[in-house]
N, C-alpha and C. Protein backbone atom coordinates (compact mmCIF):
# COMPACT_ATOMS: atom_id res chain seq x y z
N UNK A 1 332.76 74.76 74.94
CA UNK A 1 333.38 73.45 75.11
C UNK A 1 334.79 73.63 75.63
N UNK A 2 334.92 72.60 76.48
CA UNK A 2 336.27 73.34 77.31
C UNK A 2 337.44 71.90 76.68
N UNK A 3 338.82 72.75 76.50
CA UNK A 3 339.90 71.88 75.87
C UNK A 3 340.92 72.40 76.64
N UNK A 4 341.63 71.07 77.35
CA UNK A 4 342.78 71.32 77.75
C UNK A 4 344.02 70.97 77.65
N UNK A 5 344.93 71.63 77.66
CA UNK A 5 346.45 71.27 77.01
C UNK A 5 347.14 70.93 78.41
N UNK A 6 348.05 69.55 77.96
CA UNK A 6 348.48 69.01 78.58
C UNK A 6 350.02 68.37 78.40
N UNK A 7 350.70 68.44 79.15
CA UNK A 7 351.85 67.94 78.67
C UNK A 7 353.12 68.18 79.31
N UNK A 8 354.19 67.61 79.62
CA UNK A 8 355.72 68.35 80.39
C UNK A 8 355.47 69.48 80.10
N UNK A 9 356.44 70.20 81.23
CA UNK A 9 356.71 71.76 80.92
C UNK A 9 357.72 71.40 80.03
N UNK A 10 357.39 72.94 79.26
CA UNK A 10 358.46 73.42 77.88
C UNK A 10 357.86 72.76 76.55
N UNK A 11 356.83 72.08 76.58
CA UNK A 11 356.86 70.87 74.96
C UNK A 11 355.79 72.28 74.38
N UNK A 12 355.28 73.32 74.60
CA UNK A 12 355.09 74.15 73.85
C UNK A 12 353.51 74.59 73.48
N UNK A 13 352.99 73.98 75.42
CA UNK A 13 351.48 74.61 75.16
C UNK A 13 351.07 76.09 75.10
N UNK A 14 351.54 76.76 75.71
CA UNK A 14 351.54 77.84 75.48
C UNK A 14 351.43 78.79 74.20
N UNK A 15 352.80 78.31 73.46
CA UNK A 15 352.90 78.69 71.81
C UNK A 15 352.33 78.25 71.30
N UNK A 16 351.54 77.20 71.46
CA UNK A 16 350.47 76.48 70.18
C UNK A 16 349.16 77.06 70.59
N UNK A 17 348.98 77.76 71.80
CA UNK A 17 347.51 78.54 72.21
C UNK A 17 347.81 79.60 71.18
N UNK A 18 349.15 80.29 71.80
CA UNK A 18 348.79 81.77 71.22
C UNK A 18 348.98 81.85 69.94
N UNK A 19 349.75 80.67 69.42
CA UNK A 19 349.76 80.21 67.93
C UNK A 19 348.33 80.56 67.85
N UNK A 20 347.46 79.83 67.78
CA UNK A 20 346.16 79.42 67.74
C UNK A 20 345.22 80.81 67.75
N UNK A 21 345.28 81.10 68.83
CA UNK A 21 344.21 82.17 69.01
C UNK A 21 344.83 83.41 68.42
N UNK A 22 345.98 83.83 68.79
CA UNK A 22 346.44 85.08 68.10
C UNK A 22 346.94 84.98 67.14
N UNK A 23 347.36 83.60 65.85
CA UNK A 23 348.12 83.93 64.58
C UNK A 23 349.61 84.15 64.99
N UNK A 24 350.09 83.99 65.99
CA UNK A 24 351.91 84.51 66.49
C UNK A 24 352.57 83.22 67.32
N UNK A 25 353.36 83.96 66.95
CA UNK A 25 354.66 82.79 67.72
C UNK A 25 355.17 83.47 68.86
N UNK A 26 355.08 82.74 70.32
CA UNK A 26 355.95 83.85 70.96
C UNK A 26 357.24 83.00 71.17
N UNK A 27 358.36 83.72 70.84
CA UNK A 27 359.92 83.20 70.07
C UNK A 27 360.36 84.02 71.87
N UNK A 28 361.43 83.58 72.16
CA UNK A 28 362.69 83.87 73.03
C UNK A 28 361.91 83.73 74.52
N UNK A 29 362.40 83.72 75.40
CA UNK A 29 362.11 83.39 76.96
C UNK A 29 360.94 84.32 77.10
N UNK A 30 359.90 83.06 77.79
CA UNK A 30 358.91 83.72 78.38
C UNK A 30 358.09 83.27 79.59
N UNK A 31 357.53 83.58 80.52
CA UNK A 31 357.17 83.55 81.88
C UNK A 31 356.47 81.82 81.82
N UNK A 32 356.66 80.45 82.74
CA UNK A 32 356.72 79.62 82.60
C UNK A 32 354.67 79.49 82.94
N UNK A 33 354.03 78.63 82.25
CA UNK A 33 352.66 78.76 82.91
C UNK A 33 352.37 78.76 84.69
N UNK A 34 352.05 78.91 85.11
CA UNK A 34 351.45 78.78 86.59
C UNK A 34 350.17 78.39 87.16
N UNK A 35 350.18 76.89 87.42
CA UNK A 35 349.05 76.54 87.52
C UNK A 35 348.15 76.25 86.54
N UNK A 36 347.63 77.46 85.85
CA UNK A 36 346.48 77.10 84.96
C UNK A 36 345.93 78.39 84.71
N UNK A 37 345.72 78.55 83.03
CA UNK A 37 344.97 79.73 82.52
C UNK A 37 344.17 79.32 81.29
N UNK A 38 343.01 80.17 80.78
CA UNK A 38 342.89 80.01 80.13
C UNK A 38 342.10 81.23 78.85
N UNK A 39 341.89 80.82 77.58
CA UNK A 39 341.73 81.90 76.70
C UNK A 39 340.64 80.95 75.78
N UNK A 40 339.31 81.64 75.13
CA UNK A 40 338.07 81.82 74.47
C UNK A 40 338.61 81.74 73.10
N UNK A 41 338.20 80.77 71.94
CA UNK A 41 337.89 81.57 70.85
C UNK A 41 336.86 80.94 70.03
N UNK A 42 335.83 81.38 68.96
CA UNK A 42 335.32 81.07 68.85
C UNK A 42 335.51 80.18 67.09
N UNK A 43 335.49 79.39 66.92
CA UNK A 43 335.66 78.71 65.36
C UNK A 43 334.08 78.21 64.74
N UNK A 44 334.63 78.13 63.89
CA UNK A 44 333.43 77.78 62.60
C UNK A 44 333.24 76.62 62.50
N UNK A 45 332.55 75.60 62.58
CA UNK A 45 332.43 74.07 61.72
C UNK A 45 331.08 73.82 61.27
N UNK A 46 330.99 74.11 60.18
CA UNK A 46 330.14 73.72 58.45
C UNK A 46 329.22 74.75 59.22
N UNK A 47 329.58 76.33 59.19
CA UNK A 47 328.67 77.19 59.76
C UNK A 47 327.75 77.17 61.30
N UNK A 48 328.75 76.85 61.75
CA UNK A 48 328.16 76.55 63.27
C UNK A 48 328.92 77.21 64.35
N UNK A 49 329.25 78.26 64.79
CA UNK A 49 329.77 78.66 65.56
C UNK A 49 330.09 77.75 67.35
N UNK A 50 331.47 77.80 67.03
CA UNK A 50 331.53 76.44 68.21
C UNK A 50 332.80 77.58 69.27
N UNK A 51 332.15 77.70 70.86
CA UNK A 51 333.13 78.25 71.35
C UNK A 51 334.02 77.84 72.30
N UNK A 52 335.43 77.83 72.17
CA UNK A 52 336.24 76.35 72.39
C UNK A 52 337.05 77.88 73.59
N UNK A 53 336.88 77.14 75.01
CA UNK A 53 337.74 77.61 76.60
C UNK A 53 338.52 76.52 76.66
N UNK A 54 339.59 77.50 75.99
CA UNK A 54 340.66 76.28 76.02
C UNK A 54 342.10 76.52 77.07
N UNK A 55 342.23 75.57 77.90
CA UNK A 55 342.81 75.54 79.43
C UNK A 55 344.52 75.11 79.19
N UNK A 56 345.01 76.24 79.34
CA UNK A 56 346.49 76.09 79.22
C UNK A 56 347.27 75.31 80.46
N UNK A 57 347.44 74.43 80.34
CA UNK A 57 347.94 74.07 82.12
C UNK A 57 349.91 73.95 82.21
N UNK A 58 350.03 74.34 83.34
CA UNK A 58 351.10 74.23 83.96
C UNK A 58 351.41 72.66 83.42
N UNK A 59 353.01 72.45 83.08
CA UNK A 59 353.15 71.07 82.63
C UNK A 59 354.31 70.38 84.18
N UNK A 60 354.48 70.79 85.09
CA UNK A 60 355.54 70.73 86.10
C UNK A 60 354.71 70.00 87.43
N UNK A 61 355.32 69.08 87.92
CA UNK A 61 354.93 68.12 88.94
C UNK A 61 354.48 68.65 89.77
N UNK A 62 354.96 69.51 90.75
CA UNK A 62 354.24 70.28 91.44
C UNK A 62 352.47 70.80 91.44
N UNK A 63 352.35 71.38 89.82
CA UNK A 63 351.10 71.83 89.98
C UNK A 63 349.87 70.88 89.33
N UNK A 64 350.32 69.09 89.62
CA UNK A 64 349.99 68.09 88.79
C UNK A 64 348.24 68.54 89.45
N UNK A 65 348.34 68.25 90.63
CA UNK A 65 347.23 68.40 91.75
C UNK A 65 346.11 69.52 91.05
N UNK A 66 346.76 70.76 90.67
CA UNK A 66 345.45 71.41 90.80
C UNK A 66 345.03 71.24 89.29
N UNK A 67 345.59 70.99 88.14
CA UNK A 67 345.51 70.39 86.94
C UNK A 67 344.21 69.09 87.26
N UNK A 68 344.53 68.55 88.32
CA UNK A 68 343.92 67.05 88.32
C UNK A 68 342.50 67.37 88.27
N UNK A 69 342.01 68.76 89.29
CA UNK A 69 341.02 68.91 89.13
C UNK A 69 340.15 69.84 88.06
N UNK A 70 340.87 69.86 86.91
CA UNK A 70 339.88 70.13 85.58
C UNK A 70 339.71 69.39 84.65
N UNK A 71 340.24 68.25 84.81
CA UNK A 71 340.83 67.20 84.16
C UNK A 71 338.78 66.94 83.37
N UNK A 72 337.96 66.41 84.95
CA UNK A 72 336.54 66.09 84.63
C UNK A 72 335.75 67.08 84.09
N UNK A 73 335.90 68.42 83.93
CA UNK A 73 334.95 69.17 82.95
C UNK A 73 335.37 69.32 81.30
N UNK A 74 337.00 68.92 81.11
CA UNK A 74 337.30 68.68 79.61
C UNK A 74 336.04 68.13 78.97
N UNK A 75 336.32 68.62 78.01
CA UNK A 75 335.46 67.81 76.85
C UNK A 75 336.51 67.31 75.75
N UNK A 76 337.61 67.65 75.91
CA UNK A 76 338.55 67.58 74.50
C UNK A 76 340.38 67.56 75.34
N UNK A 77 341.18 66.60 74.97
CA UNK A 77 342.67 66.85 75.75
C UNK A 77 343.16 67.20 74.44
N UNK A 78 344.09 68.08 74.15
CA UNK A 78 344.96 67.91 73.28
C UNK A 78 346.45 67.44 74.31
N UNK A 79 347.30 66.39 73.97
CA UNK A 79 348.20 66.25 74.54
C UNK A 79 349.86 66.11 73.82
N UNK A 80 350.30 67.15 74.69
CA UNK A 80 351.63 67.10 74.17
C UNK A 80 353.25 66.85 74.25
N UNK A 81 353.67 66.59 73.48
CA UNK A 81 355.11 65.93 73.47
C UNK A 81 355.86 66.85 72.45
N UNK A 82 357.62 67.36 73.09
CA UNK A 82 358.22 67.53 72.25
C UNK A 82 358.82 67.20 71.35
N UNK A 83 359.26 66.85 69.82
CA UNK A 83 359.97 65.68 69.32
C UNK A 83 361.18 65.88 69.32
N UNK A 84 361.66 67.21 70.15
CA UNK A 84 363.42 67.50 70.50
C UNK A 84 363.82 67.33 72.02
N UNK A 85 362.54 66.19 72.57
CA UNK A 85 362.72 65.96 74.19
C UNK A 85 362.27 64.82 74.00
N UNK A 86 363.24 63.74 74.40
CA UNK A 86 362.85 62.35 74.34
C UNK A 86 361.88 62.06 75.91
N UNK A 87 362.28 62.54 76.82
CA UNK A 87 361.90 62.85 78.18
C UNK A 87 360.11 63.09 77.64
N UNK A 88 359.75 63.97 77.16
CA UNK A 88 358.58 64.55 76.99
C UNK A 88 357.83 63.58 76.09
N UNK A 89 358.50 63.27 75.34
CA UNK A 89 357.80 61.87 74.49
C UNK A 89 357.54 60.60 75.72
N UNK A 90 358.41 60.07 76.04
CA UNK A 90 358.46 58.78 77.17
C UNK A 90 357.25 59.16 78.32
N UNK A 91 357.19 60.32 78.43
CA UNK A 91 356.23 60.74 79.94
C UNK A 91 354.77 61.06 79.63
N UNK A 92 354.20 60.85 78.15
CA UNK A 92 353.08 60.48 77.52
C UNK A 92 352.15 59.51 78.29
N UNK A 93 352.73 58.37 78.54
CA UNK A 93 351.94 56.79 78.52
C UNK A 93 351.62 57.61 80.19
N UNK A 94 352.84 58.18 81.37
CA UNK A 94 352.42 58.38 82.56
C UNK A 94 350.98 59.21 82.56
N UNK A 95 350.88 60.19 81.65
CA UNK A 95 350.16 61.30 81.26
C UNK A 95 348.61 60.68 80.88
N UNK A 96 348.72 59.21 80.04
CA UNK A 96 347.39 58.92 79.20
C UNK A 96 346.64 58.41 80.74
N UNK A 97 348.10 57.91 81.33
CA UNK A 97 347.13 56.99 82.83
C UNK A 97 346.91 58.00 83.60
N UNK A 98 346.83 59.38 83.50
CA UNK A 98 346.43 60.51 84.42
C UNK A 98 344.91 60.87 84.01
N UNK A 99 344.90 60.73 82.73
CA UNK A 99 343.85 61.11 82.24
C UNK A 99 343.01 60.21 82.26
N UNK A 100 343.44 58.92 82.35
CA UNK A 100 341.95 57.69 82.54
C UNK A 100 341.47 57.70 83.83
N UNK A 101 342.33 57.99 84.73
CA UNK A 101 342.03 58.05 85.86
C UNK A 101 341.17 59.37 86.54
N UNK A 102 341.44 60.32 85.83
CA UNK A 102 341.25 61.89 86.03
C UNK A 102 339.95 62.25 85.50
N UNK A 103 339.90 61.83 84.18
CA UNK A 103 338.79 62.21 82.95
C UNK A 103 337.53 61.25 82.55
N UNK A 104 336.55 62.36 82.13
CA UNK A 104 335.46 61.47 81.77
C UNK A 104 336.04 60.77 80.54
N UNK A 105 335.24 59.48 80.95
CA UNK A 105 335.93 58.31 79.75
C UNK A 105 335.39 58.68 78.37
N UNK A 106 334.42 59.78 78.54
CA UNK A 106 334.41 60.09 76.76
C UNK A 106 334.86 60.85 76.16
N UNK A 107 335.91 61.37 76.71
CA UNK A 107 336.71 62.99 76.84
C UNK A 107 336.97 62.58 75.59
N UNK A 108 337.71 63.47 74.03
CA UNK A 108 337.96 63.65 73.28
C UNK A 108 339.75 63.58 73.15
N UNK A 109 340.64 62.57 73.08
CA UNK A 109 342.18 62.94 73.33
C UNK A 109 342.85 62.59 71.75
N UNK A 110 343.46 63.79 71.89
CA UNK A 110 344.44 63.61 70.48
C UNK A 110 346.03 64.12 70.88
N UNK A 111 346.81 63.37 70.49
CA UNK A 111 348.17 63.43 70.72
C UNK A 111 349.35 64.22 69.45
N UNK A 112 349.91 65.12 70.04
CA UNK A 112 350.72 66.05 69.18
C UNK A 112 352.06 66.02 69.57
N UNK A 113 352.90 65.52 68.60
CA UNK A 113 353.95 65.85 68.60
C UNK A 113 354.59 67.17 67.80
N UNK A 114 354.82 68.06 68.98
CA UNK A 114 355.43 69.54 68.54
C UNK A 114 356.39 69.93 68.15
N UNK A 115 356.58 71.20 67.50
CA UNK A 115 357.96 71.66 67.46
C UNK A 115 358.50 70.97 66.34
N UNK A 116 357.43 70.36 65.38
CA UNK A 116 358.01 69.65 64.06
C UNK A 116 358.96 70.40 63.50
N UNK A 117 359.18 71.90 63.39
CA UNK A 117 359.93 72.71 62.52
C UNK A 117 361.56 72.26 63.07
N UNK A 118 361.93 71.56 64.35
CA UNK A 118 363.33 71.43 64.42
C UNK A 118 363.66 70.46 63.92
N UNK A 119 364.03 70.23 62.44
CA UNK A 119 364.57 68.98 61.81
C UNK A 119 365.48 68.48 62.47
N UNK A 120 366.54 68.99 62.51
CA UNK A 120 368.11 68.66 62.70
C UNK A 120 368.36 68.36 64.45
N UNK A 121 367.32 68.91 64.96
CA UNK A 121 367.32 68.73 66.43
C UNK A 121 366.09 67.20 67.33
N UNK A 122 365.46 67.01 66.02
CA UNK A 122 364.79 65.84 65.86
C UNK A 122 364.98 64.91 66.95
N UNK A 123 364.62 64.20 67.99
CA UNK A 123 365.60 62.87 68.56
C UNK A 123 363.80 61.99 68.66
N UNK A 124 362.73 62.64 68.37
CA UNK A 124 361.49 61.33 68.50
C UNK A 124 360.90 61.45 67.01
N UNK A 125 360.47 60.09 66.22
CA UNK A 125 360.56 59.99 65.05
C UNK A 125 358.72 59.89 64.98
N UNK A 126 358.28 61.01 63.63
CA UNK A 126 356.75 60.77 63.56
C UNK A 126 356.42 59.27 63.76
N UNK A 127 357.15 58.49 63.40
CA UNK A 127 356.59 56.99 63.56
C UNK A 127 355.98 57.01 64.87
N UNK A 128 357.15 57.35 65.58
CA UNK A 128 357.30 56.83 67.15
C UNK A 128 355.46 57.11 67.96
N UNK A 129 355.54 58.55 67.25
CA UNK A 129 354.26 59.34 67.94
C UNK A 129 353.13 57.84 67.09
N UNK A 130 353.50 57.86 66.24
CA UNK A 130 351.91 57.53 65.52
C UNK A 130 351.89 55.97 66.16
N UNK A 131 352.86 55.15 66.25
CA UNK A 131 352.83 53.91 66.80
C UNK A 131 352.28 54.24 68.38
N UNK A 132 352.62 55.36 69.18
CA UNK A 132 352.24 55.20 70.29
C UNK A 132 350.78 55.58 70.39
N UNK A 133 350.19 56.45 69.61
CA UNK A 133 348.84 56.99 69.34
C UNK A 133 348.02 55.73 68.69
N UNK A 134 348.58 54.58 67.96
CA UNK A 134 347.83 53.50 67.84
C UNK A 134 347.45 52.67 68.89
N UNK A 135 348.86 52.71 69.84
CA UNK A 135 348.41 51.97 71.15
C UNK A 135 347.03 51.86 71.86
N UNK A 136 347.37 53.55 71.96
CA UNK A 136 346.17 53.81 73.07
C UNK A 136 344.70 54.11 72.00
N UNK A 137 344.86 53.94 70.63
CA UNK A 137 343.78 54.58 69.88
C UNK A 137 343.34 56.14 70.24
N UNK A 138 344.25 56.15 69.87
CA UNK A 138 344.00 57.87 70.08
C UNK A 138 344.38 58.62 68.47
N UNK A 139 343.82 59.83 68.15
CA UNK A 139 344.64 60.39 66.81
C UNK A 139 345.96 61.59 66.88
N UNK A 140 346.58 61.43 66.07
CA UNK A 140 347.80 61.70 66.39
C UNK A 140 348.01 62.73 64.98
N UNK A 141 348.87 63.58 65.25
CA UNK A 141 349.70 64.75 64.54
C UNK A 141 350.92 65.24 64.99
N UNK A 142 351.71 66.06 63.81
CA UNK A 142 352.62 66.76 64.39
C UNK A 142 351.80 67.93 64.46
N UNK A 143 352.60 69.20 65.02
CA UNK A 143 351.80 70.48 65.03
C UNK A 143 353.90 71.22 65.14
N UNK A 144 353.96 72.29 64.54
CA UNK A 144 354.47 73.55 64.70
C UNK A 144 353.49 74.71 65.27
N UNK A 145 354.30 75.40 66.60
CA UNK A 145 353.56 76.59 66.90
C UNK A 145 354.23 77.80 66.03
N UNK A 146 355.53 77.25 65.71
CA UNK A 146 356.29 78.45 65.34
C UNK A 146 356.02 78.65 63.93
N UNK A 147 355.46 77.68 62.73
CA UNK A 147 355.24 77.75 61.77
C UNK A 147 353.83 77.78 61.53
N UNK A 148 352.99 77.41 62.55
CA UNK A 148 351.45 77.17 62.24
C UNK A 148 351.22 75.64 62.07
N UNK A 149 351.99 74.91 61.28
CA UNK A 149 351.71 73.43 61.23
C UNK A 149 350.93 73.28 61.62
N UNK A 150 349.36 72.79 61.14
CA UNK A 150 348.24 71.63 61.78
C UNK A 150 348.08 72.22 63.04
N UNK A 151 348.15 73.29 63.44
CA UNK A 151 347.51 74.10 64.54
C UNK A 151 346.33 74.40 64.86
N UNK A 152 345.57 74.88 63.68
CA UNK A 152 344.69 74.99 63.36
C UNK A 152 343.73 73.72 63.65
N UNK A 153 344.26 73.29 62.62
CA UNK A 153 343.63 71.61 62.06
C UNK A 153 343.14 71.21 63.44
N UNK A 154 344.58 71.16 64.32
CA UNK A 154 344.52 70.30 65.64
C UNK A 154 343.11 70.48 66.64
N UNK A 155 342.92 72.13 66.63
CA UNK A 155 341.80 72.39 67.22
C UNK A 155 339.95 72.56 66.49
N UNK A 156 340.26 72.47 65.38
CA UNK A 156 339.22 72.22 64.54
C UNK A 156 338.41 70.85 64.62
N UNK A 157 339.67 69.78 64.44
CA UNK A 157 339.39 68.59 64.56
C UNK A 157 338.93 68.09 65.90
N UNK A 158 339.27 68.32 66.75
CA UNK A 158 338.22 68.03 68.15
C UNK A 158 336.95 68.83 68.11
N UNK A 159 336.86 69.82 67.57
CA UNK A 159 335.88 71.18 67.26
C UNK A 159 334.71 70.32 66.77
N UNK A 160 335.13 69.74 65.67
CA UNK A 160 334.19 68.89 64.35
C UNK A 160 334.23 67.31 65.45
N UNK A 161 334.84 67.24 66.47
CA UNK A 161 334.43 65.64 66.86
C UNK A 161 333.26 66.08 67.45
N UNK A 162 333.45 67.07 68.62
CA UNK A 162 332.63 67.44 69.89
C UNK A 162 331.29 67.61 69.36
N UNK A 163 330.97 68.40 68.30
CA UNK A 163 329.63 69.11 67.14
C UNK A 163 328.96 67.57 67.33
N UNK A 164 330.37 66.86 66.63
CA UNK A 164 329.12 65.37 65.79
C UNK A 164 328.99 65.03 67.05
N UNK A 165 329.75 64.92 68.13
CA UNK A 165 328.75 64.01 69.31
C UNK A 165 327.44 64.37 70.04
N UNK A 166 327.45 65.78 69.79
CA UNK A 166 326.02 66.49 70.23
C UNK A 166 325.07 66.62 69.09
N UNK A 167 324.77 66.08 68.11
CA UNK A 167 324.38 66.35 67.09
C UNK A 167 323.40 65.03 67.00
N UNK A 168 322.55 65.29 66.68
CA UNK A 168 321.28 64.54 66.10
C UNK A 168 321.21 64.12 65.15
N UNK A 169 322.22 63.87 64.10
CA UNK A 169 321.87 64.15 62.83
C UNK A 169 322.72 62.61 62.38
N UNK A 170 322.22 61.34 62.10
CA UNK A 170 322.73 60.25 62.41
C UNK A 170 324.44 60.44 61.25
N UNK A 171 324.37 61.09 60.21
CA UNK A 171 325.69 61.83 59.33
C UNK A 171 326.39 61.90 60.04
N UNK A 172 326.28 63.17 60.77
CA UNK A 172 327.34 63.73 61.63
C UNK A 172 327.93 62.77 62.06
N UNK A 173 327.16 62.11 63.21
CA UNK A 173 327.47 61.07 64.60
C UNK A 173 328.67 60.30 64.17
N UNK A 174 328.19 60.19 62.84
CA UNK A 174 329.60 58.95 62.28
C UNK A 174 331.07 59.46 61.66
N UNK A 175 331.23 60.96 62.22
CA UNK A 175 332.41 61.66 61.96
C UNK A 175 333.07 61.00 63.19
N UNK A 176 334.62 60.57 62.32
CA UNK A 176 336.04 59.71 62.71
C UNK A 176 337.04 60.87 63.04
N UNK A 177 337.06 61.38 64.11
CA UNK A 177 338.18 61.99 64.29
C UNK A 177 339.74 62.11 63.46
N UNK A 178 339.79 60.50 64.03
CA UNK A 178 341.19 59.98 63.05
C UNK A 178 341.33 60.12 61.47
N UNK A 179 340.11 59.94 60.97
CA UNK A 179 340.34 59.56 59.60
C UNK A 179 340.29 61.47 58.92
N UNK A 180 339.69 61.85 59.88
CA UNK A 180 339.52 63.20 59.76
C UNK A 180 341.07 63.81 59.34
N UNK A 181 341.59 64.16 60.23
CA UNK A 181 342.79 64.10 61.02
C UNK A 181 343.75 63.92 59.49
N UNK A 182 343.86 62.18 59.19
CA UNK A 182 344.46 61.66 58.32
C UNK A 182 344.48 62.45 56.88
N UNK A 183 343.38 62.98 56.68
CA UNK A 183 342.92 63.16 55.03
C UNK A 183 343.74 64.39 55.22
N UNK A 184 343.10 65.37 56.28
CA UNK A 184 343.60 67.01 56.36
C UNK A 184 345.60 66.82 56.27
N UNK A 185 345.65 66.09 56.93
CA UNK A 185 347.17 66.45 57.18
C UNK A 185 347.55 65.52 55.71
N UNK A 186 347.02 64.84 54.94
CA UNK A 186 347.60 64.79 53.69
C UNK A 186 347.54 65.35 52.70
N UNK A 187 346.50 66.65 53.16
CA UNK A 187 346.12 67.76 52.20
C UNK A 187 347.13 68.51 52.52
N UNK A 188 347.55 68.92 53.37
CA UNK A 188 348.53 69.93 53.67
C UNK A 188 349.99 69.60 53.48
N UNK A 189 350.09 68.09 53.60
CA UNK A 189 351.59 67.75 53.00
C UNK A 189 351.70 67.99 51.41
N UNK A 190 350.58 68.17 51.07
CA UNK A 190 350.71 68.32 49.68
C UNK A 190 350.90 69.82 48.80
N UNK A 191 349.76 70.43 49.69
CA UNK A 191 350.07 71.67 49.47
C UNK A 191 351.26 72.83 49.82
N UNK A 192 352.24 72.02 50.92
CA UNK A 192 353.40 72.78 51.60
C UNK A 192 354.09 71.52 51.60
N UNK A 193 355.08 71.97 50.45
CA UNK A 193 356.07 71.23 50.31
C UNK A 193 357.50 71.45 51.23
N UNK A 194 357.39 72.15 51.82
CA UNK A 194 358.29 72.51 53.10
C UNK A 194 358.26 71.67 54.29
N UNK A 195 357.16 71.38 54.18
CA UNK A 195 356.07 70.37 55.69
C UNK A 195 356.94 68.93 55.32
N UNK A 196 357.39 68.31 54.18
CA UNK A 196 357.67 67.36 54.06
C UNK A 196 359.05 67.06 54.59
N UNK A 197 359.70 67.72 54.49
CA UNK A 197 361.55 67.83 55.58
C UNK A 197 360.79 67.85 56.72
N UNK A 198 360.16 68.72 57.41
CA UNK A 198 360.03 68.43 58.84
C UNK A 198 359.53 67.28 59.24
């Protein structure tokens, strides 16, 4: 199942892949994406091996074009915003109308606001994300690459949408992304009491 990350350059697709797939943070200057890459891994949902090609894309105007054309084999967007770049937040709504236009209309999109770990550098407020993720009905999170935050979660949870939509099993079918989404990330505010400052 193919997932692709989307978003301004710098809001931190990169670090939330290799977050993701490798367990690491990559911390201090590093080579800007180009175009488009991507990296395999395989996750678990309720014993089901699900293998998620997930498409790192260039976030910079220039390489909007060749982005445009993988847009229709997604099955899943994760899309992202920094919450220490008001710029990267605001250029969302341009981004959702790329993707209606770009993407199959049953594509899977969930919206992340990153980089939760910079409190003090803060300038877009979780509200902000979650009011704009109501707009468009879409589900919404923060995610840290540098801490792990809902990293995981983030790609699980499209993992567990994509399963129930191929799935026969009239149970499944009626798995809610959102509400999904909702419960997990109030499990984890609970259990990491650190998560709650950010």
């Amino acid at each position: 199942m193919q997932v692709m990350l989307l978003g301004d350059s710098g809001v931190g697709k990169t670090c939330l892949l290799t977050r993701f797939r490798d367990g690491r943070f990559l911390s201090g200057n590093y080579i800007t994406t180009v175009g488009i890459d991507f990296r395999n891994k395989v996750v678990t949902v309720d014993d089901t091996p699900i293998k998620l090609q997930i498409w790192d894309t260039a976030g910079q105007e220039r390489f909007r074009s060749v982005t445009h054309a993988y847009y229709r084999d997604a099955h899943a967007l994760l899309l992202l915003y920094d919450v220490t770049n008001k710029t990267s937040y605001d250029n969302i709504r341009a981004w959702l109308s790329e993707i209606r236009e770009h993407a199959n209309e049953d594509v899977v999109i969930m919206l992340l606001g990153n980089k939760s770990d910079c409190g003090t550098e803060r300038v877009v407020k979780r509200e902000d994300g979650e009011r704009l993720a109501q707009e468009y009905k879409v589900p919404f999170m923060e995610t840290s690459a540098k801490t792990g935050l809902n990293v995981e979660l983030a790609f699980l949870a499209v993992a567990r949408e994509l399963k129930a939509r191929k799935s026969d099993n009239p149970d499944e079918t009626k798995f809610n992304v959102q509400d999904y989404v909702r419960q997990q990330s109030q499990r984890n505010t609970c259990f990491n009491s650190s998560c709650l400052t950010t």
